[in-house]
N, C-alpha and C. Protein backbone atom coordinates (compact mmCIF):
# COMPACT_ATOMS: atom_id res chain seq x y z
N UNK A 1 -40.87 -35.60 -117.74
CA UNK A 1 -42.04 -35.23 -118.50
C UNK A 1 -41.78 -33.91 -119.23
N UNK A 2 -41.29 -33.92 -120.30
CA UNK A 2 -40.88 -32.76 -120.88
C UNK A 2 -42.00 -32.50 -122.29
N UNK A 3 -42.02 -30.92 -122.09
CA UNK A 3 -42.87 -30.70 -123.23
C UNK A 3 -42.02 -30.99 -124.70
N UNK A 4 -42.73 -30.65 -125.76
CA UNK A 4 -42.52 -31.00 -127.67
C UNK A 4 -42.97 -30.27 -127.90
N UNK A 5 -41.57 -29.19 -128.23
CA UNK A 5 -42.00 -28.22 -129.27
C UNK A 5 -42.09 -28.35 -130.90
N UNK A 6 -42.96 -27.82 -131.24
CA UNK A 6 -43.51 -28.15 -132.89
C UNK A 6 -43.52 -26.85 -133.54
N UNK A 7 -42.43 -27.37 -134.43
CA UNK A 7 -41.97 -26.29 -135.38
C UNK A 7 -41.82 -26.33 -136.74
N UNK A 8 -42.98 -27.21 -137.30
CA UNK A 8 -42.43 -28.06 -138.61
C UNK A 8 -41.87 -27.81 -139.75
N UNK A 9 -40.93 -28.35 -140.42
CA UNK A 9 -40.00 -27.43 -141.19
C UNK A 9 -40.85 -27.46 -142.80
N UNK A 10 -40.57 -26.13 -143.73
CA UNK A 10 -41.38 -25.14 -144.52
C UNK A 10 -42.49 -24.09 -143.74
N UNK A 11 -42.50 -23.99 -142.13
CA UNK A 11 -43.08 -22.91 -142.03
C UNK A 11 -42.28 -21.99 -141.39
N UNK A 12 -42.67 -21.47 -141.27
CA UNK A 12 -41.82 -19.76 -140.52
C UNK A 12 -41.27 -20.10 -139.39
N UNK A 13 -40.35 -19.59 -138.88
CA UNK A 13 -39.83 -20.03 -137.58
C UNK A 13 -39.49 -18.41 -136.96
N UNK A 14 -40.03 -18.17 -135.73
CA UNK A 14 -39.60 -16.97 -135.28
C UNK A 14 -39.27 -17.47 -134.02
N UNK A 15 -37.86 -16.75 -133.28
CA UNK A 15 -37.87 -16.32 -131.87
C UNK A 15 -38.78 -16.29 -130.99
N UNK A 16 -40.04 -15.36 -131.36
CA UNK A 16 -41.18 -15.21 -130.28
C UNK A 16 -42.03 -15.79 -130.10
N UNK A 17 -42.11 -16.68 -130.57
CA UNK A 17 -43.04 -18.06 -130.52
C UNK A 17 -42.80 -19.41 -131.36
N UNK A 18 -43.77 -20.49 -130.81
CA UNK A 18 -43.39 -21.69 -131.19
C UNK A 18 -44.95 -21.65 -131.83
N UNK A 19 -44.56 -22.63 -133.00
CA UNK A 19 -46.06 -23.13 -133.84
C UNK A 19 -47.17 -23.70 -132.94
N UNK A 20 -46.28 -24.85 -132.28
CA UNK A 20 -47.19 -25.70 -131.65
C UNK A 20 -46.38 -26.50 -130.14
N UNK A 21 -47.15 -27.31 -129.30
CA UNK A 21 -46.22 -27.30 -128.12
C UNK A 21 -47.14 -28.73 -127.77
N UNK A 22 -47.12 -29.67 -127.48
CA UNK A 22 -47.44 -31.06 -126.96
C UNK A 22 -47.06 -31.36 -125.56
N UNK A 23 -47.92 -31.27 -124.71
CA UNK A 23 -47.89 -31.69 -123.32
C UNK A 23 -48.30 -32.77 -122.92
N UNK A 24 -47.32 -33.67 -122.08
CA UNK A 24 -47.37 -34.77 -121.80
C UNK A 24 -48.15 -35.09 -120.90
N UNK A 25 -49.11 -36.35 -121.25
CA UNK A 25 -50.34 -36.62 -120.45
C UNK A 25 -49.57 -36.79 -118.58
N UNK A 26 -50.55 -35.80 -117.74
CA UNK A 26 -49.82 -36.19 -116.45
C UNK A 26 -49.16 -34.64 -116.01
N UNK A 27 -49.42 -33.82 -117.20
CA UNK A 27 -48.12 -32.85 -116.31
C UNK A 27 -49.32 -31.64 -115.60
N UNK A 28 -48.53 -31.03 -114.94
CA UNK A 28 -49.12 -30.17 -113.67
C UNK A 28 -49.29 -28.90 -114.82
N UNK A 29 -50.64 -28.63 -115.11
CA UNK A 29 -50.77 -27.02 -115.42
C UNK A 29 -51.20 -26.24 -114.63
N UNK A 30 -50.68 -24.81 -114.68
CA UNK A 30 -51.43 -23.80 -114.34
C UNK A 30 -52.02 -22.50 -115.37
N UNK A 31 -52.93 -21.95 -115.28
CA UNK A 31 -53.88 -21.68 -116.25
C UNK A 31 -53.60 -20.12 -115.39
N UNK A 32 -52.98 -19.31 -115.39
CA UNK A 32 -52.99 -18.00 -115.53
C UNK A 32 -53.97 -17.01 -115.67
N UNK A 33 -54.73 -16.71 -115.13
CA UNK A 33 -56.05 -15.60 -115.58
C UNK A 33 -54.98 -14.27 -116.19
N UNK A 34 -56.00 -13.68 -116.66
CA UNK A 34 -55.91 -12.04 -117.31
C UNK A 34 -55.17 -11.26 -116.53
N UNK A 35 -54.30 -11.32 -116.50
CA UNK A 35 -53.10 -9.96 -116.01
C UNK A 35 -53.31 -8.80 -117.11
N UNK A 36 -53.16 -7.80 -116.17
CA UNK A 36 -53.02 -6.24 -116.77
C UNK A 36 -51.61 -5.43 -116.17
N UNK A 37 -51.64 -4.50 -116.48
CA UNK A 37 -50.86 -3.29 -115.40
C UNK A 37 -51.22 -2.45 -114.30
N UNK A 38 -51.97 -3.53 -113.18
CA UNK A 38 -52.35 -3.32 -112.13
C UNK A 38 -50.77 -3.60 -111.92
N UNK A 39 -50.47 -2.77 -110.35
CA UNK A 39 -49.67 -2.81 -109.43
C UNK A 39 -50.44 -3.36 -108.01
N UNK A 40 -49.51 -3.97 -107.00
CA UNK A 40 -50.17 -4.42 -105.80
C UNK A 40 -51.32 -3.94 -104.89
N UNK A 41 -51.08 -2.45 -105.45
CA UNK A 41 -52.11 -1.61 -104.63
C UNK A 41 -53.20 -1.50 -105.58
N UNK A 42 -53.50 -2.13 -106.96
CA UNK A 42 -54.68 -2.16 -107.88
C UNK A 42 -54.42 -0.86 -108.06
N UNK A 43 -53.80 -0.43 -108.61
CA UNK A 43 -53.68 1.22 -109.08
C UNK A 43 -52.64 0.85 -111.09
N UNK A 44 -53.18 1.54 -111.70
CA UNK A 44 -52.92 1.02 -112.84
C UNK A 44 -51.35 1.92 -113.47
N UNK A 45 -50.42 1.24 -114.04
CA UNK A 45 -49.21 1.55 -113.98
C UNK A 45 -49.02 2.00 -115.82
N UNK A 46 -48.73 2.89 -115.75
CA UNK A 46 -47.85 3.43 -117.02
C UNK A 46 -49.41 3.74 -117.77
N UNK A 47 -50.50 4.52 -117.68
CA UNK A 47 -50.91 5.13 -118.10
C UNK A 47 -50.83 5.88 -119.67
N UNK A 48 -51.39 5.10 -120.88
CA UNK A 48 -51.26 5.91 -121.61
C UNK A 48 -50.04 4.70 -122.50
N UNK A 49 -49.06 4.35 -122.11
CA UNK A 49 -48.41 3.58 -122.49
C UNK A 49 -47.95 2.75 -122.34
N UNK A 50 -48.15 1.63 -124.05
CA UNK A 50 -48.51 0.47 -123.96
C UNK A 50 -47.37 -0.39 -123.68
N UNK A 51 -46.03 0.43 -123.39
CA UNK A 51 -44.23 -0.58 -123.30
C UNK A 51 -44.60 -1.05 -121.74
N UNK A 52 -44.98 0.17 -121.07
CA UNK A 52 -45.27 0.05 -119.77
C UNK A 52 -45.87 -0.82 -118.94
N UNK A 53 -47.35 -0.43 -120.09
CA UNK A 53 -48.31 -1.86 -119.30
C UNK A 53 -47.90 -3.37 -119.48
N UNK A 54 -47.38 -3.17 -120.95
CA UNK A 54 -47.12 -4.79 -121.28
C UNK A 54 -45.97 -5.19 -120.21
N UNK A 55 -45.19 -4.50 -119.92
CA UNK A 55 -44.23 -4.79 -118.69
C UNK A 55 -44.63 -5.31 -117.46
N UNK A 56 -45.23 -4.38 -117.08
CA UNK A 56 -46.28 -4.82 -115.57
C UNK A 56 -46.95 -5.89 -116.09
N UNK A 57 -47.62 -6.03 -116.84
CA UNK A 57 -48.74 -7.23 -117.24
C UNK A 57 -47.86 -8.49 -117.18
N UNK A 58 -46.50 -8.73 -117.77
CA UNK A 58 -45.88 -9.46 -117.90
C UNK A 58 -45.51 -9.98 -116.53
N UNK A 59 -44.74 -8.93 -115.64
CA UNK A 59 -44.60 -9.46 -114.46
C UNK A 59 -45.58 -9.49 -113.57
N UNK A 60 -46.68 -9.37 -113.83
CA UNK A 60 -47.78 -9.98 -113.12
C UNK A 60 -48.06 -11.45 -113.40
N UNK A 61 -47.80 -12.15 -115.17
CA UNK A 61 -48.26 -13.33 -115.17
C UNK A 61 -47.26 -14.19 -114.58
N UNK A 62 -45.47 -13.59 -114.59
CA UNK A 62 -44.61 -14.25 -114.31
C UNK A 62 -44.59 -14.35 -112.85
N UNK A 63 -45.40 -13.45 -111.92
CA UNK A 63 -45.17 -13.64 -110.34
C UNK A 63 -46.11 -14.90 -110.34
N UNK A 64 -47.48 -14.71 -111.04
CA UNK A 64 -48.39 -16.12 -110.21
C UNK A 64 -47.33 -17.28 -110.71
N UNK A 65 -46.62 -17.45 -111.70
CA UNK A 65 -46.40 -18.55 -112.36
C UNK A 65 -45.10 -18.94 -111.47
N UNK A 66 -44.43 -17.88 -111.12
CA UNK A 66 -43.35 -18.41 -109.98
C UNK A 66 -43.76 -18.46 -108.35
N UNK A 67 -45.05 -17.92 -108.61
CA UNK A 67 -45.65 -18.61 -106.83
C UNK A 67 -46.15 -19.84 -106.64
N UNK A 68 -45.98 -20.64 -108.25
CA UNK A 68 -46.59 -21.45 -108.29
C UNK A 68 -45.45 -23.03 -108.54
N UNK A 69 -44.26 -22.17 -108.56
CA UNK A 69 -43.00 -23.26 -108.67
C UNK A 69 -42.54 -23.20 -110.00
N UNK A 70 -43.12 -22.17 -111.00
CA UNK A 70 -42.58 -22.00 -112.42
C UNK A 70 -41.26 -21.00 -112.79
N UNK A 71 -40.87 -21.42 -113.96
CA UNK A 71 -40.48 -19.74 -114.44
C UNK A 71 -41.11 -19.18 -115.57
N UNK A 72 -40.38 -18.35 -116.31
CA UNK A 72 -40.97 -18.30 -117.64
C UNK A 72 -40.75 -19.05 -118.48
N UNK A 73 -39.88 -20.21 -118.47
CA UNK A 73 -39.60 -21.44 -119.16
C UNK A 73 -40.88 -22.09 -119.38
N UNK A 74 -41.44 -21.96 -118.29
CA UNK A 74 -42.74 -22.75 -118.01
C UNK A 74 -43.89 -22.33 -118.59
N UNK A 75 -44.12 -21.37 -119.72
CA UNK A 75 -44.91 -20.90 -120.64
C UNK A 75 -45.08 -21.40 -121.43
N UNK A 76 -46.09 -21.79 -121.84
CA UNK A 76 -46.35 -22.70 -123.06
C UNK A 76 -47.51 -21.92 -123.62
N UNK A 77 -48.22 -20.85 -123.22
CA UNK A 77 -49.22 -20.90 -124.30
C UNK A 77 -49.24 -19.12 -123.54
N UNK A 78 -49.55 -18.52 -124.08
CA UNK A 78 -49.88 -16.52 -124.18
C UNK A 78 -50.80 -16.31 -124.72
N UNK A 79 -51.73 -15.62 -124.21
CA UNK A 79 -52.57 -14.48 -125.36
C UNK A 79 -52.85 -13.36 -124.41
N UNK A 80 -52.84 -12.45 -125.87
CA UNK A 80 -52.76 -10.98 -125.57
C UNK A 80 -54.07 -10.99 -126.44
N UNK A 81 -54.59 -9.44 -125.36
CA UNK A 81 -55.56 -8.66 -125.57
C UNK A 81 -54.88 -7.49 -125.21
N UNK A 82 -55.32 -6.61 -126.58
CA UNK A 82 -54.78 -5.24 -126.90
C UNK A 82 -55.49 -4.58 -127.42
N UNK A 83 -55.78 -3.12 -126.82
CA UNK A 83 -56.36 -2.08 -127.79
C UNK A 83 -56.20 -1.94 -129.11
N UNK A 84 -57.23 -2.20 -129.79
CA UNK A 84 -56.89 -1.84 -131.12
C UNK A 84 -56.55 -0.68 -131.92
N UNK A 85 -55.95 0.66 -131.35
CA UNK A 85 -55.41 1.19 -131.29
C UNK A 85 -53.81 1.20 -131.37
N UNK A 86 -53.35 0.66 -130.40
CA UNK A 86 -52.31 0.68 -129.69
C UNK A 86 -51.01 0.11 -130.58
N UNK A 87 -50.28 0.18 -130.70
CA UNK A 87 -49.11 -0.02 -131.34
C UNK A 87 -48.35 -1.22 -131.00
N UNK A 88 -48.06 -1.90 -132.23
CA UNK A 88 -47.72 -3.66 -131.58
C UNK A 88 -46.14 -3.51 -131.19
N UNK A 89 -45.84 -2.87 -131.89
CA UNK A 89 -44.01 -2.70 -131.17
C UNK A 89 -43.51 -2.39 -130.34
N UNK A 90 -43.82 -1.35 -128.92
CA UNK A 90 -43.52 -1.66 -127.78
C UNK A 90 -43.96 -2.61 -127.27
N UNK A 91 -45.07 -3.14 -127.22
CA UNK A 91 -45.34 -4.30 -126.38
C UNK A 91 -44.74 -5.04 -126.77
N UNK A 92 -44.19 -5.40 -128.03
CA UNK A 92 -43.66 -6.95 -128.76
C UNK A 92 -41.83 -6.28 -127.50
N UNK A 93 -41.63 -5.24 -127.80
CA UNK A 93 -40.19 -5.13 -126.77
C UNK A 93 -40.39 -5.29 -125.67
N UNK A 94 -41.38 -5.23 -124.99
CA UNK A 94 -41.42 -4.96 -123.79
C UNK A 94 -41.76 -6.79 -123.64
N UNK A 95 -42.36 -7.72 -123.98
CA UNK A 95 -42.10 -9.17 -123.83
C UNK A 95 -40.79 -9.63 -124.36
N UNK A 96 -40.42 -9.41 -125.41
CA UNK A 96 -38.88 -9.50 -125.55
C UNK A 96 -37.44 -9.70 -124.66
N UNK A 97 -37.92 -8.06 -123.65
CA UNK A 97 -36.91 -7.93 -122.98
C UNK A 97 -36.91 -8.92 -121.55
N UNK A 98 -38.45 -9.93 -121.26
CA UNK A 98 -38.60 -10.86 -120.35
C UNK A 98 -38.22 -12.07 -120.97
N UNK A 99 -38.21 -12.11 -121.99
CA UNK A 99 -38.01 -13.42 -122.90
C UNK A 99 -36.72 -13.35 -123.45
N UNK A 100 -36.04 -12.55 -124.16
CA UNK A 100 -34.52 -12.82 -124.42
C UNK A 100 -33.88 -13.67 -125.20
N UNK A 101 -33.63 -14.40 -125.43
CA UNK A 101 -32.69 -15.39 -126.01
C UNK A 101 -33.05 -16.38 -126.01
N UNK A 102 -33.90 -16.60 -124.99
CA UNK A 102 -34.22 -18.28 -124.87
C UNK A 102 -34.54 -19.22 -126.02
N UNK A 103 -34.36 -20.26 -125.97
CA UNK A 103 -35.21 -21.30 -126.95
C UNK A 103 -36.53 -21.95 -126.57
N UNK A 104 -37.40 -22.54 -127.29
CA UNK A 104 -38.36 -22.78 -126.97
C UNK A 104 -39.96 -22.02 -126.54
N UNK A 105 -39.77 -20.72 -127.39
CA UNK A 105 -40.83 -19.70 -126.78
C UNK A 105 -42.46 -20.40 -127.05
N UNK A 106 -43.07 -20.38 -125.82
CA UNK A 106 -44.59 -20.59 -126.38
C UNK A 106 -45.57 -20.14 -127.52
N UNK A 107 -46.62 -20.38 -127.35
CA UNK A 107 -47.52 -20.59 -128.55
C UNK A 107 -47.69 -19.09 -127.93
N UNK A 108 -48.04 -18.35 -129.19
CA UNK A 108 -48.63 -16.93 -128.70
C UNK A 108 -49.93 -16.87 -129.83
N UNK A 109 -50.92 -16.04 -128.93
CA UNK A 109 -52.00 -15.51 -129.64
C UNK A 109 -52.11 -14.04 -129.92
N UNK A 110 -52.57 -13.16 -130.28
CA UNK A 110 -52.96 -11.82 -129.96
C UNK A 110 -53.91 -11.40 -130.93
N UNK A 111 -54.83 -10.62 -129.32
CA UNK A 111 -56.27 -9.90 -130.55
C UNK A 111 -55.92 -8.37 -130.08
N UNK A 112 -57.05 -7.74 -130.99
CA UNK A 112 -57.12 -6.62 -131.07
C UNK A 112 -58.49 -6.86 -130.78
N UNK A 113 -58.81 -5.91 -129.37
CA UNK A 113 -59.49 -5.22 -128.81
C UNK A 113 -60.26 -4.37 -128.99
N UNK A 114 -61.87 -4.11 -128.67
CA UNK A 114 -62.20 -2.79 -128.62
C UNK A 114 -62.08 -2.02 -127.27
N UNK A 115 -61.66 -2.76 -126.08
CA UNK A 115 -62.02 -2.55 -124.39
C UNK A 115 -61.55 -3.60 -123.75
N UNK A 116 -61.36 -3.35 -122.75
CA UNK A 116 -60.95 -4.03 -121.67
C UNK A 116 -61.63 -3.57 -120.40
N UNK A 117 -61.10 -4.45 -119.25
CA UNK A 117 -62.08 -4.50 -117.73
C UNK A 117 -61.73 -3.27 -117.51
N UNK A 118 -60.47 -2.44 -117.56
CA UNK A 118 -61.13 -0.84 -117.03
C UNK A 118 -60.10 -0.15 -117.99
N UNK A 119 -60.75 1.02 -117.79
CA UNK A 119 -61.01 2.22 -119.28
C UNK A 119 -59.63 2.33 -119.15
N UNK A 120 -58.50 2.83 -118.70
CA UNK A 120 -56.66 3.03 -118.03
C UNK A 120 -56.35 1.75 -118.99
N UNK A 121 -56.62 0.63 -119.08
CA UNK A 121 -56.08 -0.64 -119.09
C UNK A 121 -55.71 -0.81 -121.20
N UNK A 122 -54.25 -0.69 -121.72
CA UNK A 122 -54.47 -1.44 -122.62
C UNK A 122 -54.20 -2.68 -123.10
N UNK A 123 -53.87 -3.17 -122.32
CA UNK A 123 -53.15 -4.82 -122.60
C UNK A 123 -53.71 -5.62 -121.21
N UNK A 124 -53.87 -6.98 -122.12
CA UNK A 124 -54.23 -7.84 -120.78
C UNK A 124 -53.79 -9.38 -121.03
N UNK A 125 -53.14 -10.30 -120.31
CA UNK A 125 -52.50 -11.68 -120.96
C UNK A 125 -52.52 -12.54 -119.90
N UNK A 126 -53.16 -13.40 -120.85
CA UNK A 126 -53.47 -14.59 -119.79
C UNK A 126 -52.29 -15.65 -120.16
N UNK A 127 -52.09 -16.77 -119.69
CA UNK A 127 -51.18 -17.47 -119.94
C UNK A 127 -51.63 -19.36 -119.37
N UNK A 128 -50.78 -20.54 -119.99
CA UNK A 128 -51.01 -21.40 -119.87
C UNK A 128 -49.51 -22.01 -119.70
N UNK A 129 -49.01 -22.95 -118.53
CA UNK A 129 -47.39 -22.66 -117.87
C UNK A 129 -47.57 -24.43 -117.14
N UNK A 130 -46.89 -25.25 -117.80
CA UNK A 130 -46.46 -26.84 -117.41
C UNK A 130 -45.52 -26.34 -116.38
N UNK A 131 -45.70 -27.02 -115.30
CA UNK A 131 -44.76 -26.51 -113.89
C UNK A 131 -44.02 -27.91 -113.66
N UNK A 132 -42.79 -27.86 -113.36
CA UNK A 132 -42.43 -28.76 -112.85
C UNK A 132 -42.59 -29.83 -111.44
């Protein structure tokens, strides 16, 4: 049961995401809630900056998704919530450096924010992950 990635040719094609992604009737999702840059002890990590949080945030969505029998292969769909403030280029490195080379990157969204669940917090990403 393998996903279809959709990339149709005359539109843009980037590395960091896929246009579109087709999941086969039957497959196991898991639906990811809102990760931030909480650490285990709920204490908020990298303060102030946004390379930081998007880091933690990241490996927060990637721990549920591998407690759950995934990897990050298993991403099919992202969205980010970001201060609208905040500067899109560390965070775009700081998912980068979890993502890498691979082929097949999920669908990504991203808004700009006025707030988030607590005042410390600027990034938050939920995710959508076909598990094997």
């Amino acid at each position: 049961m393998a996903v279809e990635y959709i990339n149709p040719e005359g539109m843009h094609r980037n590395p960091a995401y896929s246009q579109g992604i087709a999941i086969p009737a039957g497959a196991r999702l898991l639906l990811v809630g809102g990760q931030n840059a909480v650490d285990a002890g709920g204490a908020v990590v990298g303060k102030g900056d946004i390379g930081v949080q998007t880091d933690q945030a990241v490996r927060n969505v990637l721990s549920v998704v591998e407690a759950a029998g995934g990897t990050i292969e298993s991403l099919v769909e992202v969205t980010i919530m970001m201060l609208a403030d905040e500067p899109l280029g560390p965070a775009f490195a700081a998912w980068m450096a979890h993502w890498g080379q691979r082929p097949n990157p999920p669908t990504v969204s991203m808004m700009r924010v006025v707030g988030l669940g607590r005042p410390d917090v600027l990034i938050e990403i939920k995710a959508l992950a076909v598990l094997p």
